[in-house]
Protein backbone atom coordinates (compact mmCIF):
# COMPACT_ATOMS: atom_id res chain seq x y z
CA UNK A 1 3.68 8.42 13.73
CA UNK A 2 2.66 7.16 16.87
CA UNK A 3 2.61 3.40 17.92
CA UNK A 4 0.12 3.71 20.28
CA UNK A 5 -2.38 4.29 17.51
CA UNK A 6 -1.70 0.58 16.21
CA UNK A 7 -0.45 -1.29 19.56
CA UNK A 8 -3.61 -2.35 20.64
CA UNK A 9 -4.89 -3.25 17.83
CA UNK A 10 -6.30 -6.37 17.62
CA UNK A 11 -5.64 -9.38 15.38
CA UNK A 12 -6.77 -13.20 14.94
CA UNK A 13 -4.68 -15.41 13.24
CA UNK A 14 -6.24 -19.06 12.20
CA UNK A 15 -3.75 -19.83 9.60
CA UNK A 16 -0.14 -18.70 7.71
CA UNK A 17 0.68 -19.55 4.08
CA UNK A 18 4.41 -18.68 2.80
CA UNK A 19 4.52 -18.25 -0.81
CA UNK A 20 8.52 -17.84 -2.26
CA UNK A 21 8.94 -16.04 -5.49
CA UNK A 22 12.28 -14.98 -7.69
CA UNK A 23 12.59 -12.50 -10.65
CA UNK A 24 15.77 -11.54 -12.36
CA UNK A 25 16.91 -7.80 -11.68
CA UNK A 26 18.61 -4.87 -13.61
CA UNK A 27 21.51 -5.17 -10.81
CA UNK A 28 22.50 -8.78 -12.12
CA UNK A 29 21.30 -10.94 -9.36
CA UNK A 30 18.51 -12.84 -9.17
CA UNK A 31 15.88 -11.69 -6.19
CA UNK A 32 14.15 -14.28 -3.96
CA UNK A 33 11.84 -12.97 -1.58
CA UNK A 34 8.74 -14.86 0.48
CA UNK A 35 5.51 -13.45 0.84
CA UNK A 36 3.87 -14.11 4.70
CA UNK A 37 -0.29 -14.77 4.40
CA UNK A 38 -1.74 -14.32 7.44
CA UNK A 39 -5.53 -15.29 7.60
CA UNK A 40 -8.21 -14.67 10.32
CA UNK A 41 -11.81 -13.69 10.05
CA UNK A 42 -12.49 -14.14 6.32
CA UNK A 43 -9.66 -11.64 5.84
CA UNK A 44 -6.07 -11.91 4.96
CA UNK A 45 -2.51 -9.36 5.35
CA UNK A 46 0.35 -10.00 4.04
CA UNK A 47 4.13 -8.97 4.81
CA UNK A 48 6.93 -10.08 2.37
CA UNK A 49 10.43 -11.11 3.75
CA UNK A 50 12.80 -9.45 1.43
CA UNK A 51 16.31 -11.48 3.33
CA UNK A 52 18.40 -11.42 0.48
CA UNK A 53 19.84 -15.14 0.75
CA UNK A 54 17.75 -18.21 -1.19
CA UNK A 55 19.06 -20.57 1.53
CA UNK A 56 17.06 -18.72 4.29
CA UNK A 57 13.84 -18.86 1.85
CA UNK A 58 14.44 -22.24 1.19
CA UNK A 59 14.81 -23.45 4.81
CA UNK A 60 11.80 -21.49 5.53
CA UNK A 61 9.57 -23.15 3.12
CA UNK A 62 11.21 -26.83 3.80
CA UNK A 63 10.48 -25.95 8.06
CA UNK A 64 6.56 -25.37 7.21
CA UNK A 65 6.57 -21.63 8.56
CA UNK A 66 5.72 -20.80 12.32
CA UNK A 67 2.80 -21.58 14.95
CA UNK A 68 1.32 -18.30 15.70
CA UNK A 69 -1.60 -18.46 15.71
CA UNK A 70 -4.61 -16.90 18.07
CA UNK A 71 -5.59 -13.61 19.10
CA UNK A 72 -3.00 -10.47 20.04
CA UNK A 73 -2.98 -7.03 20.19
CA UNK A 74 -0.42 -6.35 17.69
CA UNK A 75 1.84 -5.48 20.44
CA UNK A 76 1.30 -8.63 21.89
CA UNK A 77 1.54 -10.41 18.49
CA UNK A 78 5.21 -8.14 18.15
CA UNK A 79 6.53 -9.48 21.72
CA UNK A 80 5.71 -12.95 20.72
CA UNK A 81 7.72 -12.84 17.38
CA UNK A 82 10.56 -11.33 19.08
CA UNK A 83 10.67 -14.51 21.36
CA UNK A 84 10.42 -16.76 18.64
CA UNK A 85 13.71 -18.20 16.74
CA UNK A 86 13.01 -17.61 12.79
CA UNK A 87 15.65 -18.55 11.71
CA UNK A 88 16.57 -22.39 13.14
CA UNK A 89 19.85 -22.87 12.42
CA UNK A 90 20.76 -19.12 12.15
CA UNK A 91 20.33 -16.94 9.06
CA UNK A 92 23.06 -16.67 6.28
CA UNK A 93 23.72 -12.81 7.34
CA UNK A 94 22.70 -11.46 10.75
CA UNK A 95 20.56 -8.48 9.29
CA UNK A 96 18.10 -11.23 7.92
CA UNK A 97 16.79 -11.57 11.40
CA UNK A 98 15.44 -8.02 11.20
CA UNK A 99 14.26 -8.74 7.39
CA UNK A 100 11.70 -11.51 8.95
CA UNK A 101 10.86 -9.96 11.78
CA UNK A 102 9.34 -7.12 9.95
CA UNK A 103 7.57 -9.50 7.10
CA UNK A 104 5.23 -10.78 10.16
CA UNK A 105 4.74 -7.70 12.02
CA UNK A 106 3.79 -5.63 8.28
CA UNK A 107 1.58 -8.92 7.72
CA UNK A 108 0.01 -8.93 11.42
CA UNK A 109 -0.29 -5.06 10.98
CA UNK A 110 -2.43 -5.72 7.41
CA UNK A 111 -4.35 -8.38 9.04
CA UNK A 112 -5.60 -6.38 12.00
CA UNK A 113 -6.39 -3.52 9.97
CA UNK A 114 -8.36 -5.31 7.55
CA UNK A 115 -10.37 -6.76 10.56
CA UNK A 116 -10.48 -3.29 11.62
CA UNK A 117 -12.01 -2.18 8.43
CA UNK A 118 -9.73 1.01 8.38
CA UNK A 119 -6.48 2.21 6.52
CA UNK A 120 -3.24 2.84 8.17
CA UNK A 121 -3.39 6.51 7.14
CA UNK A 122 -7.26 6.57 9.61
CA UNK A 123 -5.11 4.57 12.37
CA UNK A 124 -2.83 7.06 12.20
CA UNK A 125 -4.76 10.07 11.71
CA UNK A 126 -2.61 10.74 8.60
CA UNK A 127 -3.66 12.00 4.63
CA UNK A 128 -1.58 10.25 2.30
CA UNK A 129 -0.07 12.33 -0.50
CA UNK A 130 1.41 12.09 -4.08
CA UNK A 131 4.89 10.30 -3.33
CA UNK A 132 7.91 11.05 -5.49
CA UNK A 133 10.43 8.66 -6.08
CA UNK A 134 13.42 7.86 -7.24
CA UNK A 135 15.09 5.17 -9.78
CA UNK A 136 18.03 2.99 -8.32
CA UNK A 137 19.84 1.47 -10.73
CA UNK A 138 23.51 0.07 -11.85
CA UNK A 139 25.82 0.74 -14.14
CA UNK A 140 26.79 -2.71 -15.08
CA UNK A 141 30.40 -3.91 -14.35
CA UNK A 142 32.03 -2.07 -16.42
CA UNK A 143 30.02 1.12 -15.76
CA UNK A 144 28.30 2.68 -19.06
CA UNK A 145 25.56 5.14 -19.18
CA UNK A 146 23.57 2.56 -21.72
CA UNK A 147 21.05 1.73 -18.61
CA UNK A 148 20.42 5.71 -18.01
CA UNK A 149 19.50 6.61 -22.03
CA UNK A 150 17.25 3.52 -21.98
CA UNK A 151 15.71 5.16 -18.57
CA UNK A 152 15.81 8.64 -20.31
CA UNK A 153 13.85 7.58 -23.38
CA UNK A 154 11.19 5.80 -21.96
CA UNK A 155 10.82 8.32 -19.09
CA UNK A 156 12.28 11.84 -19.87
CA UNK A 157 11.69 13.03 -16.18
CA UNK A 158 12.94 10.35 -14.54
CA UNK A 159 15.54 11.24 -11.24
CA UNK A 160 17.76 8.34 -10.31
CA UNK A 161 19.69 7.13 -6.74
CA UNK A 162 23.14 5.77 -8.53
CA UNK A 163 26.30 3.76 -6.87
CA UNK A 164 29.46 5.11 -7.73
CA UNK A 165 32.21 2.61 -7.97
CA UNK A 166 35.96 3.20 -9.00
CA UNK A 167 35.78 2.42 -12.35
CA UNK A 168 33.03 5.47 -12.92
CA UNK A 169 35.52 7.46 -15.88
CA UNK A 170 35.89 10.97 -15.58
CA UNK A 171 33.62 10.57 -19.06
CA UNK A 172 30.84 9.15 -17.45
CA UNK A 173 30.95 10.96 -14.46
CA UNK A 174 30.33 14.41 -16.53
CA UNK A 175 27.67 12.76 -18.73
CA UNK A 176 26.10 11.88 -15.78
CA UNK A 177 26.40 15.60 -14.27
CA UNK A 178 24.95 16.90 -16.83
CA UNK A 179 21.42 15.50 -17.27
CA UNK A 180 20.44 16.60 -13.87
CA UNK A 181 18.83 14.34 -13.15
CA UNK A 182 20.71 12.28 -10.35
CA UNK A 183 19.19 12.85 -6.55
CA UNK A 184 21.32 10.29 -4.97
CA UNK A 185 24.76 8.59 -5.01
CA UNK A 186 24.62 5.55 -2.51
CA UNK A 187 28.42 4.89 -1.80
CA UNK A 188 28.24 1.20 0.37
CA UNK A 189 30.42 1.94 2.60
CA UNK A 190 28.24 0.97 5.26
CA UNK A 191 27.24 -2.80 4.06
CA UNK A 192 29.42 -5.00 6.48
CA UNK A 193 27.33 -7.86 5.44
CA UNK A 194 26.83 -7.67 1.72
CA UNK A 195 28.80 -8.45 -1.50
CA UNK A 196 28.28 -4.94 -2.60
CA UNK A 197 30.47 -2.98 0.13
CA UNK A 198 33.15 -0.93 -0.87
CA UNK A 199 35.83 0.30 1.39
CA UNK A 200 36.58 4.18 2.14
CA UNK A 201 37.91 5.68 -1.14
CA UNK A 202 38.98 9.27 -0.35
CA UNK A 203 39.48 9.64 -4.33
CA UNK A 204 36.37 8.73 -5.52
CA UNK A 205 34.03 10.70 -2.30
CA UNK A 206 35.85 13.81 -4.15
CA UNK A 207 34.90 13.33 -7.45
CA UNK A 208 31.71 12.30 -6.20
CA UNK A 209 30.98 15.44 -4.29
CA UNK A 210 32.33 18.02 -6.40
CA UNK A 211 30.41 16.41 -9.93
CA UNK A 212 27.42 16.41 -8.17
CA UNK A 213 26.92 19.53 -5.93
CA UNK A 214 22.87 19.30 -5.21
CA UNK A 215 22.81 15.50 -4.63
CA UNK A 216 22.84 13.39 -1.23
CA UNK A 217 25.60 11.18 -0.76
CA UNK A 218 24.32 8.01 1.05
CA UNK A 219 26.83 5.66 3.24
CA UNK A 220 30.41 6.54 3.07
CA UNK A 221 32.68 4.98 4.73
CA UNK A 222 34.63 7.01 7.70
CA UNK A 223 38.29 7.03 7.63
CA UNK A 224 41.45 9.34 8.18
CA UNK A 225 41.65 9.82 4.78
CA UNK A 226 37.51 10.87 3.97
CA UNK A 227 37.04 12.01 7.90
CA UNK A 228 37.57 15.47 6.47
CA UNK A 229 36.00 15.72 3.12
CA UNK A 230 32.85 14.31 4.55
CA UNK A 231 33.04 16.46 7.75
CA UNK A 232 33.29 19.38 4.72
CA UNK A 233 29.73 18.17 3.17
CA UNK A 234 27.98 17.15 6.42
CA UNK A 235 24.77 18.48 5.39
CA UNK A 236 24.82 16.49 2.25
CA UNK A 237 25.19 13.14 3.67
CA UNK A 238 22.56 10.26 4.47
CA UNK A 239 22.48 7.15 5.97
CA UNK A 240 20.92 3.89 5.09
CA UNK A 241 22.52 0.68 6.10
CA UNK A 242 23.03 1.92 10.04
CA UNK A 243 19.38 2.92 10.61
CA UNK A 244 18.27 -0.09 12.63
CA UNK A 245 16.66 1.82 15.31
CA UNK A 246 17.10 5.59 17.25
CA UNK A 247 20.08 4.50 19.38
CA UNK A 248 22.23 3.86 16.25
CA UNK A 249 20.61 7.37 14.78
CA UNK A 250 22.13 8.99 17.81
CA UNK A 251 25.57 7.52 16.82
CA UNK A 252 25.94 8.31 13.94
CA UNK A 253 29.51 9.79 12.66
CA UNK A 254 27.96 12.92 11.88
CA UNK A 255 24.75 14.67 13.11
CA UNK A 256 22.04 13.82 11.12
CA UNK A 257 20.40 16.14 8.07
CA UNK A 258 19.13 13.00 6.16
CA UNK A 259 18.33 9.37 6.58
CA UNK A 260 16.84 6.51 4.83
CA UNK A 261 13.89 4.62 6.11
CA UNK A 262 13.63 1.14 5.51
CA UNK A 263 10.72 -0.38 8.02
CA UNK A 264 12.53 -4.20 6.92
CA UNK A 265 16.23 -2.87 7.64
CA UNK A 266 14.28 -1.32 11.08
CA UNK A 267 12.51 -4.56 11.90
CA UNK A 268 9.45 -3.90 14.21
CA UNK A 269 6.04 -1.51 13.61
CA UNK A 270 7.20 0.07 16.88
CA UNK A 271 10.91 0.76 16.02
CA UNK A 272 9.71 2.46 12.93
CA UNK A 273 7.24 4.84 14.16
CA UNK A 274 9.93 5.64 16.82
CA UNK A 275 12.54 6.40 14.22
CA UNK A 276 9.68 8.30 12.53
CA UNK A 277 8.83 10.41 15.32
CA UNK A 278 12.32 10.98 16.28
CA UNK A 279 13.18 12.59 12.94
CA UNK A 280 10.24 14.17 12.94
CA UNK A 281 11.16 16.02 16.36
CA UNK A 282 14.61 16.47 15.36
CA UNK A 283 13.99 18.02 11.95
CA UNK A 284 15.80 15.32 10.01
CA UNK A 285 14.44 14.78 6.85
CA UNK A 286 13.70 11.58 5.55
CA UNK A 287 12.95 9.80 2.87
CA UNK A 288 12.09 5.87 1.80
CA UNK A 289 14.05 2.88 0.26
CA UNK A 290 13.25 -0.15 -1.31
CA UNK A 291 14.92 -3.44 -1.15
CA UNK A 292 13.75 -5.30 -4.31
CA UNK A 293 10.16 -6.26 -3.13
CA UNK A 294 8.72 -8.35 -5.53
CA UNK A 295 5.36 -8.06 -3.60
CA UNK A 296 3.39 -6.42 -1.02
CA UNK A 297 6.36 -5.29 0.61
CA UNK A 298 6.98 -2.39 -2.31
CA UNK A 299 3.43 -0.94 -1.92
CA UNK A 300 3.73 -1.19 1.86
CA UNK A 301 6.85 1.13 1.84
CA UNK A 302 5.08 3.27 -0.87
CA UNK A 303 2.18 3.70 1.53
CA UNK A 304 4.50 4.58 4.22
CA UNK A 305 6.45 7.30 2.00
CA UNK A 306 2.78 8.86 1.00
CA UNK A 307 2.07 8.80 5.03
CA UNK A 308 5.45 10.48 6.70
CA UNK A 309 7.43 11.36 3.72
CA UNK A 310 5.51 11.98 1.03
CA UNK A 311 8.24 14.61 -0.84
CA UNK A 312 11.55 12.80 -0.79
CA UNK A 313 13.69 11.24 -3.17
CA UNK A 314 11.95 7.98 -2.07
CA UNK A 315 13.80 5.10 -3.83
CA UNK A 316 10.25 3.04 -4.14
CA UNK A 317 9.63 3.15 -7.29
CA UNK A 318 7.62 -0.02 -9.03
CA UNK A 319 9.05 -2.69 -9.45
CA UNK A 320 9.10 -2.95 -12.59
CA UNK A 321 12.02 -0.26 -12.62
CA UNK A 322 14.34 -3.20 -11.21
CA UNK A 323 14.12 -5.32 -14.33
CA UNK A 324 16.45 -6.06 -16.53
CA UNK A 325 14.63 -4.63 -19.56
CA UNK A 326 13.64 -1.05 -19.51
CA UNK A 327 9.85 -0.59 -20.14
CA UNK A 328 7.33 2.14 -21.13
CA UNK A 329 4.27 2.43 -19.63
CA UNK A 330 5.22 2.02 -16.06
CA UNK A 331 3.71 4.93 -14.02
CA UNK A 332 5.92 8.29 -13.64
CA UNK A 333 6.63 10.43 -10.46
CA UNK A 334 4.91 11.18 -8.04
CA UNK A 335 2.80 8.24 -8.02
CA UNK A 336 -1.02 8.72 -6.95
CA UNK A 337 -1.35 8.22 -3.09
CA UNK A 338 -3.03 5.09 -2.39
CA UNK A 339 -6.75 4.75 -1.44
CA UNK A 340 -7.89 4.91 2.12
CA UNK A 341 -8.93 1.33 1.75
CA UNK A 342 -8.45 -0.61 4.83
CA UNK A 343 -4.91 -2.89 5.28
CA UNK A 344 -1.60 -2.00 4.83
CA UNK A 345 -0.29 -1.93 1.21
CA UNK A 346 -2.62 -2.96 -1.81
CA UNK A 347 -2.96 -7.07 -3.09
């Protein structure tokens, strides 16, 4: 994916709305997010700033948003949000900075499209395809495979991206091995800045890796103790939480096979076609993650996986997956690819 399809594109901004929203979640926590309006030439885009912290939503709202408006290319529009400070006061966690930075480039992008009248897949000279995806979910604190056979009845088919902790039982472990049906085991090792982290645990990486042979382990943690074991399954590993931008691709503990692209963990339209294209070139496959959009954002990053990365075990499923209640009638993998309809994500 090349930027220069979408640098010069061009955008008018007369006026920004922030509208904050909150929904309870299946991983116990309750998700505030902001959605970004954008309006200019009797059309509107939309980004959604998924920083995980209600303070930084709050301040937002009570600071009555940011002046930006005019006309830009978005490159221009991209250079001027970089020199702006959106967060006055300093965000709660320092990866929030890249969280907000992305919600008004996605929204800029979506505007200038929209005034465009084409799709990102015409900018880009790309088809969008069926994507396939992935259900992340807990297992509560103390870990149970309840949440899975609610999952399993509603949707026999469904694949899953899991976090093992610890307390995973050798019981639950094998029940969990043998539905086939897990794609992904997200360790947190990586999460420097989040509740969630867990230190390197050279006990559970084993049981990890030898329960589930075909999966991808995401985000260990590197230490003397798991150096070796990981250096054993190099080709199974991912990597999530690093992937701000190619520099930290190219120094990474290991060389690449897999990575997880998240354009709000990235931060800029132009770092993530550059991480695109750099996988791309390097033959590392990719595939998409979520962050508990509770608007635009989640069919922005579905329209992305359809674009670049269509067949991966994206982890952008509806949203609906991440409530606490397990639902039928939600749609099943792959989803449809979206409509060449012009804008960025569908609202």
């Amino acid at each position: 994916m090349d930027y220069a399809d979408v640098a010069d594109l061009s955008v008018t901004i007369d006026d920004i709305e922030l509208r904050q929203q909150e929904q309870e979640t299946s991983s116990g926590f309750t998700r505030t997010t902001t959605t970004i309006t954008l309006r200019g030439e009797e059309r509107v885009g939309r980004g959604e700033d998924v920083t995980y912290d209600e303070e930084d939503h709050r301040a937002l709202a009570e600071s009555g948003g940011f002046s930006i408006e005019g006309s830009y290319t978005l490159d221009e529009f991209a250079e001027r949000v970089e020199s702006m400070d959106l967060f006055p006061g300093g965000p709660q966690r320092p990866p929030s900075r890249r969280y907000r930075r992305w919600a008004l480039e996605s929204a800029a992008l979506d505007l200038g499209l929209r005034q465009a009248g084409v799709s990102l897949g015409e900018a880009v000279d790309r088809s969008p395809e069926p994507v396939r995806f992935v259900v992340s979910t807990t297992l509560g604190e103390s870990p149970s495979f309840d949440r899975i056979a609610q999952l399993r009845e509603a949707y026999p088919d469904v694949e899953l991206k899991l976090d093992p902790t610890p307390e995973w039982t050798a019981e639950l472990i094998d029940r969990l091995a043998a539905i086939d049906a897990v794609r992904i085991l997200d360790l947190k090792g990586q999460y420097a800045h989040a509740d969630v982290h867990q230190p390197p645990n050279a006990t559970l990486y084993e049981r990890v890796f030898g329960a589930f042979p075909d999966a991808i382990v995401e985000d260990p943690a590197t230490s003397e103790e798991t150096q070796p074991l990981l250096a054993d399954h190099a080709d199974r590993l991912s990597w999530d939480v690093p992937i701000t931008d190619v520099d930290a691709i190219e120094s990474l503990p290991f060389e690449p096979e897999w990575v997880n692209v998240k354009p709000s963990r990235i931060g800029s339209v132009e770092g993530l076609c550059d991480v695109v294209s750099y996988c791309q070139e390097n033959d590392i496959t990719m595939y998409g993650g979520g962050q508990f959009e509770l608007d635009v954002g989640r069919s922005q990053i579905q329209t992305l996986a359809s674009l670049c990365y269509p067949d991966g075990p994206n982890d952008v499923a509806p949203s609906a997956f991440n409530d606490p209640d397990v639902e039928g009638g939600l749609p099943a993998s792959p989803l449809g690819p979206p409509e060449q309809t012009p804008g960025f994500g569908t609202h």
